[in-house]
C-alpha atoms as a PDB file:
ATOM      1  CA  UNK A   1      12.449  24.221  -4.175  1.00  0.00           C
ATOM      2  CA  UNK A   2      13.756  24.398  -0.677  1.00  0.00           C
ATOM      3  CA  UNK A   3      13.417  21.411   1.885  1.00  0.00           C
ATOM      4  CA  UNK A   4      13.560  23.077   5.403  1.00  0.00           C
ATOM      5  CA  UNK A   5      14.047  19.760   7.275  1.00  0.00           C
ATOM      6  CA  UNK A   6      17.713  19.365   5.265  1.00  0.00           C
ATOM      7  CA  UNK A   7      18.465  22.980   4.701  1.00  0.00           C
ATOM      8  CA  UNK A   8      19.178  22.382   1.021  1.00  0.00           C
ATOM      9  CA  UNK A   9      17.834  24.128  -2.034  1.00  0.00           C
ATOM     10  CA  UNK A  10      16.926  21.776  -4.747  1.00  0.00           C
ATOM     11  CA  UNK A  11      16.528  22.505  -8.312  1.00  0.00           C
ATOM     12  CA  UNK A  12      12.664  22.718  -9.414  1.00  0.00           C
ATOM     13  CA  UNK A  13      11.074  19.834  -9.541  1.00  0.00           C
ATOM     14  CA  UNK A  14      13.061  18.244  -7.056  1.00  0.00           C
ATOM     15  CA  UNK A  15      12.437  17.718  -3.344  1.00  0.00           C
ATOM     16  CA  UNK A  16      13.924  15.140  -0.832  1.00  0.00           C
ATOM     17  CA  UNK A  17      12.466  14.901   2.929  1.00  0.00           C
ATOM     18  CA  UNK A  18      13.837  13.022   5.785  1.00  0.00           C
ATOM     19  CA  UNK A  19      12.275   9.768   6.509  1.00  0.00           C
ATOM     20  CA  UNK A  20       9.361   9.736   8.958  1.00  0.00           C
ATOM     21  CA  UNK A  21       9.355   7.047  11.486  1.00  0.00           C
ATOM     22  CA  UNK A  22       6.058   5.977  11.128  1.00  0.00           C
ATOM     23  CA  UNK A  23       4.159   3.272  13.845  1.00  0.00           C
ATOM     24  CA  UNK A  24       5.925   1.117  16.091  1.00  0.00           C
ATOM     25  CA  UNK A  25       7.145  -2.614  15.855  1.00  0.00           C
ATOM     26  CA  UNK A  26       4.053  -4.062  17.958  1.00  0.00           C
ATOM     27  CA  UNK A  27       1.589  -2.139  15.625  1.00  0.00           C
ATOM     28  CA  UNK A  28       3.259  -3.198  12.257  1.00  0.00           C
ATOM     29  CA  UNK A  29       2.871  -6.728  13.967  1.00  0.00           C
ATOM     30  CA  UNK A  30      -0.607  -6.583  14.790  1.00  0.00           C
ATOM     31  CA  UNK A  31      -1.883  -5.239  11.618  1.00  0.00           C
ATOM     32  CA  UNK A  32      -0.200  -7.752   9.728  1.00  0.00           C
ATOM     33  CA  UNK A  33      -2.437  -9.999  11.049  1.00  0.00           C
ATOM     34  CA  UNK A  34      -5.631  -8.019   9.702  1.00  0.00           C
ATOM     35  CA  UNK A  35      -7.144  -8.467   6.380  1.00  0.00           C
ATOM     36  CA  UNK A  36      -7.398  -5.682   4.068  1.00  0.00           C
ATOM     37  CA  UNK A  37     -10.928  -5.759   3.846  1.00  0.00           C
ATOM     38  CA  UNK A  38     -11.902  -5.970   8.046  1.00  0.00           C
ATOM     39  CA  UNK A  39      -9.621  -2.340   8.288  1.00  0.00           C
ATOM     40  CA  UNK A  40     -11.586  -1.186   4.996  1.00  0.00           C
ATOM     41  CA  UNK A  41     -14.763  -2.174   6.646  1.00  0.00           C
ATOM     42  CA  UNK A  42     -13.697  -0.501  10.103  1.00  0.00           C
ATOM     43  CA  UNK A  43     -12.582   3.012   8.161  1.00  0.00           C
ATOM     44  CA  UNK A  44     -15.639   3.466   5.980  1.00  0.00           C
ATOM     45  CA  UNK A  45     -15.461   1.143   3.494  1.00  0.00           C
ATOM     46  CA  UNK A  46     -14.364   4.062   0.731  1.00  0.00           C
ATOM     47  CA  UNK A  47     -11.035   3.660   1.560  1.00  0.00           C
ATOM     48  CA  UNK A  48      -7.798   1.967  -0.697  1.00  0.00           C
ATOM     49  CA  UNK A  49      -6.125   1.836  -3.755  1.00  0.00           C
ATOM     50  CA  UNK A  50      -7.710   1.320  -7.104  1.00  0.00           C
ATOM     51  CA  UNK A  51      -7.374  -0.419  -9.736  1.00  0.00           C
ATOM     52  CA  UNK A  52      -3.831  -2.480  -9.084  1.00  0.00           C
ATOM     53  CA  UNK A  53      -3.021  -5.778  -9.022  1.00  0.00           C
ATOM     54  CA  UNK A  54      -0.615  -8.007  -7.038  1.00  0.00           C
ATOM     55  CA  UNK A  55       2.900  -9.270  -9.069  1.00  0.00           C
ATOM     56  CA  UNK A  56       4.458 -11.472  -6.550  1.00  0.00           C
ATOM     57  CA  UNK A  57       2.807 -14.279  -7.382  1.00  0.00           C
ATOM     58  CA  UNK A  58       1.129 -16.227  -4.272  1.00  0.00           C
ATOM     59  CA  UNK A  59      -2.107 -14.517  -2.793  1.00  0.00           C
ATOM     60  CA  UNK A  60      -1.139 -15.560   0.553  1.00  0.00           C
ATOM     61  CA  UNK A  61       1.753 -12.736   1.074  1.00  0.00           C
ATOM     62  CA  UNK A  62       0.619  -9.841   3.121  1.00  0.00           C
ATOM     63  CA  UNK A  63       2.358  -6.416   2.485  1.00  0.00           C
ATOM     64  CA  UNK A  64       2.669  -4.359   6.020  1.00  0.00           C
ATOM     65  CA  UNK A  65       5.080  -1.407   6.810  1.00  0.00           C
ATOM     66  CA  UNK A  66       5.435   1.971   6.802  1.00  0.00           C
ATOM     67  CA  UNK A  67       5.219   4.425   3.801  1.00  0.00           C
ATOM     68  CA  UNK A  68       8.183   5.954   2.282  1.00  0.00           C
ATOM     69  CA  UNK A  69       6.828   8.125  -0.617  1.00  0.00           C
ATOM     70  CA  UNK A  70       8.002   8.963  -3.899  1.00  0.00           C
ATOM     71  CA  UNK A  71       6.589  11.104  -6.579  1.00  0.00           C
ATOM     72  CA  UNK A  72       8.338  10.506 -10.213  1.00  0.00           C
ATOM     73  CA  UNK A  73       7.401  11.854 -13.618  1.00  0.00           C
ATOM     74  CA  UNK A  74       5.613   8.877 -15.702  1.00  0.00           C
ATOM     75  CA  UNK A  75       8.120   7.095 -17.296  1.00  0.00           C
ATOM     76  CA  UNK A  76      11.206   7.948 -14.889  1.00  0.00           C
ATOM     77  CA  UNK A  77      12.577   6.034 -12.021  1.00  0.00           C
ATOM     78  CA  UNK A  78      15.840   8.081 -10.607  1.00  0.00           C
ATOM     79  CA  UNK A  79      14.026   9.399  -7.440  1.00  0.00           C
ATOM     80  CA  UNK A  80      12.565   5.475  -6.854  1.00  0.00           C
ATOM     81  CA  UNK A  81      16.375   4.061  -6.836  1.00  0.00           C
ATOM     82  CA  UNK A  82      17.665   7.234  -4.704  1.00  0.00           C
ATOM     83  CA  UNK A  83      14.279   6.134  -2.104  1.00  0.00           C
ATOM     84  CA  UNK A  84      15.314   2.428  -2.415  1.00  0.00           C
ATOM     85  CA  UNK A  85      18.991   3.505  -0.165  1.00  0.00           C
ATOM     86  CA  UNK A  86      17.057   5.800   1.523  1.00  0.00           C
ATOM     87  CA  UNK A  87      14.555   3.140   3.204  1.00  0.00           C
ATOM     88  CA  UNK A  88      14.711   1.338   6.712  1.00  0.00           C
ATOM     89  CA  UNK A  89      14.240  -2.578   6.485  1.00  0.00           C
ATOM     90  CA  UNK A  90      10.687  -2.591   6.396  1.00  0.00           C
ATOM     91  CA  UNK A  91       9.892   0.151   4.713  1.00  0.00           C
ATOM     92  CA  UNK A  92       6.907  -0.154   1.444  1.00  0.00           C
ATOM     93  CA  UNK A  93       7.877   2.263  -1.437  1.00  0.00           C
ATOM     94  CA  UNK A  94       4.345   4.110  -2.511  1.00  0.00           C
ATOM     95  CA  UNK A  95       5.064   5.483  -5.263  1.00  0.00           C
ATOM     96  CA  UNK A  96       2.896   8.016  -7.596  1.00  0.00           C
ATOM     97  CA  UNK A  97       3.583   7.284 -11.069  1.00  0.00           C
ATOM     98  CA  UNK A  98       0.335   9.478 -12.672  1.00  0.00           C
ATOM     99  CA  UNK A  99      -1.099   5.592 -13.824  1.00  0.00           C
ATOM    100  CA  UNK A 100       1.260   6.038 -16.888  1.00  0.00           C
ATOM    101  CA  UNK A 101       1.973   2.123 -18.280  1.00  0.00           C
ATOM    102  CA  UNK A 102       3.558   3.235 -21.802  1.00  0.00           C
ATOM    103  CA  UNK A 103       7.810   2.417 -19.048  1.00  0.00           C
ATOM    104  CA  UNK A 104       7.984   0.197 -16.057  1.00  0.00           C
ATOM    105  CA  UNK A 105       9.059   2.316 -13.439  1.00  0.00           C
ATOM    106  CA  UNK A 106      11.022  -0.683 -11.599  1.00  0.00           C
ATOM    107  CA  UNK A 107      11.827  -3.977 -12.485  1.00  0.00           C
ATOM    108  CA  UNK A 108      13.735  -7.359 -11.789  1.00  0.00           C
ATOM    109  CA  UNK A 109      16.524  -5.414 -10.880  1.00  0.00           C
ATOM    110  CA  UNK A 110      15.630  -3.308  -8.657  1.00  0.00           C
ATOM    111  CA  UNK A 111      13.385  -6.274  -7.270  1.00  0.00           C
ATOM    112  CA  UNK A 112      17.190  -8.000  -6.368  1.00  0.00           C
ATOM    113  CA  UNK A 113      18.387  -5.148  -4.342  1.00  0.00           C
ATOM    114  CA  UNK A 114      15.229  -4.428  -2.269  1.00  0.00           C
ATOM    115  CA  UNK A 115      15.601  -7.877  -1.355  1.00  0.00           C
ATOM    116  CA  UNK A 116      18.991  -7.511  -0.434  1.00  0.00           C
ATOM    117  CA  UNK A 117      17.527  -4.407   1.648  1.00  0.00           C
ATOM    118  CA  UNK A 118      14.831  -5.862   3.024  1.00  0.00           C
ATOM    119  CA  UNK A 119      12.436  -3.589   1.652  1.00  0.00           C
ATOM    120  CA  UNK A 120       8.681  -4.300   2.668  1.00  0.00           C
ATOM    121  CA  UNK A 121       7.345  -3.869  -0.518  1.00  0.00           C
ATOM    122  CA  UNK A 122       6.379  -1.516  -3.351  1.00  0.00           C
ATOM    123  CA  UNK A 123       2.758  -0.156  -4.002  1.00  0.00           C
ATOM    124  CA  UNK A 124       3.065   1.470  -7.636  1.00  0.00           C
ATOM    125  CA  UNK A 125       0.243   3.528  -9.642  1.00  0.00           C
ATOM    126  CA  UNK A 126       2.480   2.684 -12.819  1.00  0.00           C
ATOM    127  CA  UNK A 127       4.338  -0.157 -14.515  1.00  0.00           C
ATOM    128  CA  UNK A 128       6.770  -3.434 -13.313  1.00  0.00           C
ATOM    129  CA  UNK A 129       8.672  -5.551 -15.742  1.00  0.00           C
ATOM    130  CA  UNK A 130      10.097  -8.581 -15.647  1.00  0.00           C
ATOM    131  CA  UNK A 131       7.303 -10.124 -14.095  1.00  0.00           C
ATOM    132  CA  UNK A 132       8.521 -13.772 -14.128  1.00  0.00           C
ATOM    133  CA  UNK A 133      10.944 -12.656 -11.287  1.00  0.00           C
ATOM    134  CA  UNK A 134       8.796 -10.698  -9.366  1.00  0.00           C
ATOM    135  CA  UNK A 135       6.500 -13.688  -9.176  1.00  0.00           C
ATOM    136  CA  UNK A 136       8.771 -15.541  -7.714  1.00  0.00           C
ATOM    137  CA  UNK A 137       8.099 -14.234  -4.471  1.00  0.00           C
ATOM    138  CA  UNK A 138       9.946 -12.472  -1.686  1.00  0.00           C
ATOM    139  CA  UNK A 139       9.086  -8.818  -2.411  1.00  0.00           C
ATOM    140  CA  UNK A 140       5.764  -7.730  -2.308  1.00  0.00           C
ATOM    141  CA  UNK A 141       4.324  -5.490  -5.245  1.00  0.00           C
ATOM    142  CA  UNK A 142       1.389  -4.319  -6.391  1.00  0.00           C
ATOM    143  CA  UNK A 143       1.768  -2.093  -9.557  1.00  0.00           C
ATOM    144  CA  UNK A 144      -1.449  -0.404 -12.030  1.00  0.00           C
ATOM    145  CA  UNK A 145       0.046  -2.987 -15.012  1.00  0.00           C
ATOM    146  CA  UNK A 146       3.503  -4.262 -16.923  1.00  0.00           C
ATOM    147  CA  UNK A 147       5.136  -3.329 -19.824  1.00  0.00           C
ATOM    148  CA  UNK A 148       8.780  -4.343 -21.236  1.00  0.00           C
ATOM    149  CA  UNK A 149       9.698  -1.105 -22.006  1.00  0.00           C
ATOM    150  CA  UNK A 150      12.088   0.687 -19.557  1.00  0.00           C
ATOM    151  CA  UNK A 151      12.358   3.858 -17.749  1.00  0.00           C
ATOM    152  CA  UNK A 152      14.180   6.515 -18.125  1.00  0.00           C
ATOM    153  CA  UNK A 153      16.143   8.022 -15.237  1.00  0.00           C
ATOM    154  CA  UNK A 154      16.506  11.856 -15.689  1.00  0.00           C
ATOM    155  CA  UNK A 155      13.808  12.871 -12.525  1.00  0.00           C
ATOM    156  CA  UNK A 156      12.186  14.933 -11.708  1.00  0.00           C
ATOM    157  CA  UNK A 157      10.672  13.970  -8.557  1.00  0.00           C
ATOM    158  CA  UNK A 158       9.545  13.763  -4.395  1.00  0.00           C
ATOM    159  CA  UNK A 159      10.471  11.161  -1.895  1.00  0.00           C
ATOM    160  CA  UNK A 160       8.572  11.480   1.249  1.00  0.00           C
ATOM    161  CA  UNK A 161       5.977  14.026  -0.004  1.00  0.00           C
ATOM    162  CA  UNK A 162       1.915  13.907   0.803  1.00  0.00           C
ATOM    163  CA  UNK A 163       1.142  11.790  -2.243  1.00  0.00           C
ATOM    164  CA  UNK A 164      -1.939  10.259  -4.382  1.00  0.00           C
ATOM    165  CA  UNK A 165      -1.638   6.521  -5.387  1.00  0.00           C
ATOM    166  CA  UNK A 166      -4.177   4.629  -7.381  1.00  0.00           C
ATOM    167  CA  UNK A 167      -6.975   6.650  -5.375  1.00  0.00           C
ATOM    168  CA  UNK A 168      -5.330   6.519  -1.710  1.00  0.00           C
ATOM    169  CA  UNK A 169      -3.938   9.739   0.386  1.00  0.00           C
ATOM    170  CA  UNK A 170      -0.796   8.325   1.606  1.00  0.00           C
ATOM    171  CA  UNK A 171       1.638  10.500   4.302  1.00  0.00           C
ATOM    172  CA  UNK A 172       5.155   9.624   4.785  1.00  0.00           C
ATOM    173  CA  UNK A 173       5.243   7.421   7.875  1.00  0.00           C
ATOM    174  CA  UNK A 174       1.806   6.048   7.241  1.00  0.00           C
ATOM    175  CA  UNK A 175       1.205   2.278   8.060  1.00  0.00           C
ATOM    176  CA  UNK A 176       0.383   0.581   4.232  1.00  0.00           C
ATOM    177  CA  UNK A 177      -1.098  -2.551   4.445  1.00  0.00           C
ATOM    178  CA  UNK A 178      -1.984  -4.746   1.228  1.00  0.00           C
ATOM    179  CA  UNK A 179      -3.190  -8.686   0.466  1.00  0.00           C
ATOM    180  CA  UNK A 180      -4.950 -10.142  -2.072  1.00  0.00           C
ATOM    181  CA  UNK A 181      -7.782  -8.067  -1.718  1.00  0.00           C
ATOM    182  CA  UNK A 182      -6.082  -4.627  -2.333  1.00  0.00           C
ATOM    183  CA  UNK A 183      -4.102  -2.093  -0.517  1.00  0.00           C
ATOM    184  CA  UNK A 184      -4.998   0.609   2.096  1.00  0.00           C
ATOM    185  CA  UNK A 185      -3.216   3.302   4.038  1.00  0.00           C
ATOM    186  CA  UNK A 186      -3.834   4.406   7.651  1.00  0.00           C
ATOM    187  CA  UNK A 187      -2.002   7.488   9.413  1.00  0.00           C
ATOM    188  CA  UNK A 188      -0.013   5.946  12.137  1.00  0.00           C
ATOM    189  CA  UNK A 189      -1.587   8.323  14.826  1.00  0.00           C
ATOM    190  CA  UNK A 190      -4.552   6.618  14.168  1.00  0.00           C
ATOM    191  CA  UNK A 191      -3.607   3.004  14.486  1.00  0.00           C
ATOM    192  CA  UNK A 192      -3.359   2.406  18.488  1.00  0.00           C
ATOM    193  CA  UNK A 193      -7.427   3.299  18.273  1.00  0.00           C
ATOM    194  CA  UNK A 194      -8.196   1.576  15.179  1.00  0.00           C
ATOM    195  CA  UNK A 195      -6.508  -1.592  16.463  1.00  0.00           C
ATOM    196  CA  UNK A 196      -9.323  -2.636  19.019  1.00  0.00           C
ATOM    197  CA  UNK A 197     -11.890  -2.029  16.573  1.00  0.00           C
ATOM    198  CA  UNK A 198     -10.763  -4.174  13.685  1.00  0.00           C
ATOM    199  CA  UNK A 199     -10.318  -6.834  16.144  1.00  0.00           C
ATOM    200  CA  UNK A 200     -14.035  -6.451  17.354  1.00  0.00           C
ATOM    201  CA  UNK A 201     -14.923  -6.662  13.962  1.00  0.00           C
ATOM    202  CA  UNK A 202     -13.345  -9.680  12.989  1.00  0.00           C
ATOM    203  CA  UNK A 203     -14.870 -11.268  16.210  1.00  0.00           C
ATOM    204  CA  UNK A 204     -18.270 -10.007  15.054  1.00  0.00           C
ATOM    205  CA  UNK A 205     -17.182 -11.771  11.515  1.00  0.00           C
ATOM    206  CA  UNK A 206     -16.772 -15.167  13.153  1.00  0.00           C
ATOM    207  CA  UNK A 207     -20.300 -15.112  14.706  1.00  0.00           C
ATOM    208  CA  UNK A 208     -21.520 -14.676  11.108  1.00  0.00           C
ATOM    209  CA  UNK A 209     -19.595 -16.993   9.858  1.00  0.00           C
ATOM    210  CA  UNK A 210     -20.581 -19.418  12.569  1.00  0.00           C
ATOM    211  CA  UNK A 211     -24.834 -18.411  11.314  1.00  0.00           C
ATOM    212  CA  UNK A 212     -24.106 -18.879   8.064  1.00  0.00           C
ATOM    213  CA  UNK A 213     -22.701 -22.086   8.663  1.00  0.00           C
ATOM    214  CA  UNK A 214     -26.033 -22.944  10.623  1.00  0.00           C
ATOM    215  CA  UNK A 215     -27.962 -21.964   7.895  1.00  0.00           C
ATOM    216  CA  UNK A 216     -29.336 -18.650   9.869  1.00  0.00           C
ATOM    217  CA  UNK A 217     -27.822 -15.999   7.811  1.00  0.00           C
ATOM    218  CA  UNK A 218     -31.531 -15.008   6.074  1.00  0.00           C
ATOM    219  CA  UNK A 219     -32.873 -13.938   9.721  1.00  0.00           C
ATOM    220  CA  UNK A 220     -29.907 -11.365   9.576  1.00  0.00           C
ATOM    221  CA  UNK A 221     -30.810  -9.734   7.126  1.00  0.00           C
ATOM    222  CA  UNK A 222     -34.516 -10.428   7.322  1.00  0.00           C
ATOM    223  CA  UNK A 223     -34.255  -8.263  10.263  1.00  0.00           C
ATOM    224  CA  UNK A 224     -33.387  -5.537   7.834  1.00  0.00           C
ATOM    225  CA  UNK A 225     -35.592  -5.727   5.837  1.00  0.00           C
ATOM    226  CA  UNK A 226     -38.657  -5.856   8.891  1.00  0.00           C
ATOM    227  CA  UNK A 227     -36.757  -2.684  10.308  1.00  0.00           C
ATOM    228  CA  UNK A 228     -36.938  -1.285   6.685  1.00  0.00           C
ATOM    229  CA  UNK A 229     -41.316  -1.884   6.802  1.00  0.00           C
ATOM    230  CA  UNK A 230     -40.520  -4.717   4.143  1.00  0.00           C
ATOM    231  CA  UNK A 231     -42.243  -7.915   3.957  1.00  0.00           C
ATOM    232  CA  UNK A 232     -39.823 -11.088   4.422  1.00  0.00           C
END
């Protein structure tokens, strides 16, 4: 399969794109400070991975940076470690695994030398091991489970290839942002737009909070339910 953006004809199976460059600095910034759920809310609420959980340990760590993509046959990690050198500091490796949980596709490892390169993080619709070390912190993952049996590393696969993980569309070059609540990816296009509008939404949120804590939260929805032709 040819790759016109490197001139190169790979064998079947295999394809390698350049890395996009994705959103700027000040964007990554401000959408770190976002939750999950207020961008979810803002983008139709239909919108994020499914069905992962988070490895690293402390629900406090916020995963924000763009996507580098990668596409591996279950069970196989060579195209993950040839994305791993390919990455920017920064960088989140999304990486469509088909679900498959019967090999990790990276573990403690690998963990080591993304944290040597700074990595952002890893978003994985497959398996970690060695989950004692990636709960120590200081690389973000979510993954679909564990296992301790290993991968094999004989490809195929894509890096930076339209891709489907856990449930989300994800572009090379897309802004992926994940917490404790899940994981969601927004085309960097989009982002100088969206950013005004998650941050009128998490105004609006304080106001509710501030209802609630007055005890007025029933007239809010009361209201709905009067607009609705419903007694209260």
């Amino acid at each position: 399969m040819s790759s016109p953006e490197l001139g190169v004809q790979w064998p079947q199976g295999y394809r390698i794109n350049p890395r996009a460059a994705g959103p700027s600095a000040e964007l990554i910034a401000a959408f770190r400070e976002i939750p999950v759920a207020v961008v979810g809310d803002c983008v139709g609420r239909s919108i994020g991975t499914v069905g992962l959980r988070a490895y690293h340990g402390d629900l406090r760590t916020v995963l924000c940076g763009p996507a580098l993509t990668v596409r591996v046959r279950p069970g196989d990690n060579l195209m993950i470690h040839k994305a791993i050198f390919m990455a920017e500091p920064g960088d989140v490796l999304v990486v469509d695994g088909g679900g498959d949980l019967t090999q990790a596709l990276v573990g403690g490892l690998m963990r080591t030398t993304a944290i040597a390169r700074r990595l952002g993080g890893f978003v994985l619709d497959g398996g970690v091991r060695d989950i004692v070390e990636w709960a120590e912190g200081g690389m973000p993952i979510f993954a679909r489970g564990h296992t301790h049996r290993g991968p094999s590393k004989d490809g195929p696969g894509e890096i930076n290839v339209p891709i489907a993980c856990a449930g989300l569309a994800v572009n090379p070059g897309d802004l992926v942002l994940g917490d404790a609540d899940g994981v969601i990816a927004i085309p960097a296009a989009d982002l100088p737009d969206l950013l005004p509008v998650v941050r009128a939404h998490l105004a609006k949120e304080a106001k509710t909070r501030e209802l609630n804590q007055r005890g007025a939260d029933p007239e809010r929805f009361n209201a709905i339910l009067r607009a609705k032709g419903l007694p209260v």
